[in-house]
Protein backbone atom coordinates (compact mmCIF):
# COMPACT_ATOMS: atom_id res chain seq x y z
CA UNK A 1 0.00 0.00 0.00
CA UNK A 2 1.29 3.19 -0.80
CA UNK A 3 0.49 6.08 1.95
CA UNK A 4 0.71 9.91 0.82
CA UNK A 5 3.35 12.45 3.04
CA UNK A 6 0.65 13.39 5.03
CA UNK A 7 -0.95 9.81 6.32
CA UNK A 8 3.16 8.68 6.43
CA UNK A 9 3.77 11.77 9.14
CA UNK A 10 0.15 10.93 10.68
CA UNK A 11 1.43 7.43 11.53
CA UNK A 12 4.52 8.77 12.53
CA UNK A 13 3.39 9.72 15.69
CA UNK A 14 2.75 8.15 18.96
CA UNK A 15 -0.14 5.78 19.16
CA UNK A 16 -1.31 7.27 21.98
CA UNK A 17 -1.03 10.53 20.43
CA UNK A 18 -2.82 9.31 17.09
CA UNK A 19 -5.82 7.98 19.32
CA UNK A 20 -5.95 11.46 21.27
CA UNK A 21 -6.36 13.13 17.72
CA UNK A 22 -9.14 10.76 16.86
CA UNK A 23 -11.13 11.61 19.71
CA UNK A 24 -10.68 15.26 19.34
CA UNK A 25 -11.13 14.89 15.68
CA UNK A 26 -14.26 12.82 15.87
CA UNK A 27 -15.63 11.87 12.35
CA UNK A 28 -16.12 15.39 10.85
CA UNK A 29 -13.74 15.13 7.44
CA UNK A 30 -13.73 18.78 5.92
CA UNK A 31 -11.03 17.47 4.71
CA UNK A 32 -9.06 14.63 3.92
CA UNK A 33 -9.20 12.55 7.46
CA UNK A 34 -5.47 11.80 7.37
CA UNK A 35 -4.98 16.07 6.82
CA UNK A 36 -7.44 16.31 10.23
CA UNK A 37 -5.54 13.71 12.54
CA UNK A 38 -2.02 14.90 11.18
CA UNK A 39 -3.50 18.25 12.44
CA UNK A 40 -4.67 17.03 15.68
CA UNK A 41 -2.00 15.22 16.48
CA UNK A 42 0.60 17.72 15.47
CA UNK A 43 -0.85 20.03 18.09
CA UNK A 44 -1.40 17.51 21.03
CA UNK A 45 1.95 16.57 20.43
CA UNK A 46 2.94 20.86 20.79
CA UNK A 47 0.79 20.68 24.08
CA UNK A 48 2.90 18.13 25.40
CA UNK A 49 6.50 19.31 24.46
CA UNK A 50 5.31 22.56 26.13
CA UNK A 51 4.19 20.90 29.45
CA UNK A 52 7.31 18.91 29.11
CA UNK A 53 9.11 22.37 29.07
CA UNK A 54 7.00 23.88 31.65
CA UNK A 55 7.78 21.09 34.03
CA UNK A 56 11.70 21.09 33.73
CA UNK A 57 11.71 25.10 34.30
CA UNK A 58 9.58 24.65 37.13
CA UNK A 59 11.64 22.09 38.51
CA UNK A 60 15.21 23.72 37.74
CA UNK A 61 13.50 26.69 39.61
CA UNK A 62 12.44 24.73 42.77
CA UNK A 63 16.20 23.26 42.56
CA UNK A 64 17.47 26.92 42.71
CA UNK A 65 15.13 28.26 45.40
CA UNK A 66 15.85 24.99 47.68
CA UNK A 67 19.88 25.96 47.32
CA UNK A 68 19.15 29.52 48.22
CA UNK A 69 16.96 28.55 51.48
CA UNK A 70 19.49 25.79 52.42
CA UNK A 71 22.23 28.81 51.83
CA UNK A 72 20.46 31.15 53.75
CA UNK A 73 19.24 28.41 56.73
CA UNK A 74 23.57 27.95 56.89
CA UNK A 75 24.39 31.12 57.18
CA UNK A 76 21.69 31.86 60.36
């Protein structure tokens, strides 16, 4: 079977992400359904890589703030 660009990068991703972009999708096709769940997908997968981002500046910032109490805790 061949698959066009856009179903290729569609199966590309995750399965978890492909079945998140199905539900979100649902069974409208405005357009072709692999162009809808590339779309989906494409931004759940966005959503998560900023979470993911989100999550290690929060945590490199709780890492600073514990060495500045511990630092300051020393010094009293």
């Amino acid at each position: 079977m061949t698959a066009s660009p856009i179903t290729t990068a569609y199966l590309d991703l995750s399965p978890d992400i492909r079945a998140r972009a199905e539900e979100i999708a649902g069974d409208n096709r405005p357009v072709t359904w692999p162009e809808v769940l590339l779309l989906v997908g494409t931004a759940v997968a966005g959503e998560r890589e900023l979470a993911s981002e989100a999550a290690r500046f929060w945590a490199r910032e709780a890492a600073t703030l514990a060495a500045k109490l511990k630092e300051r805790e020393a010094m009293e």
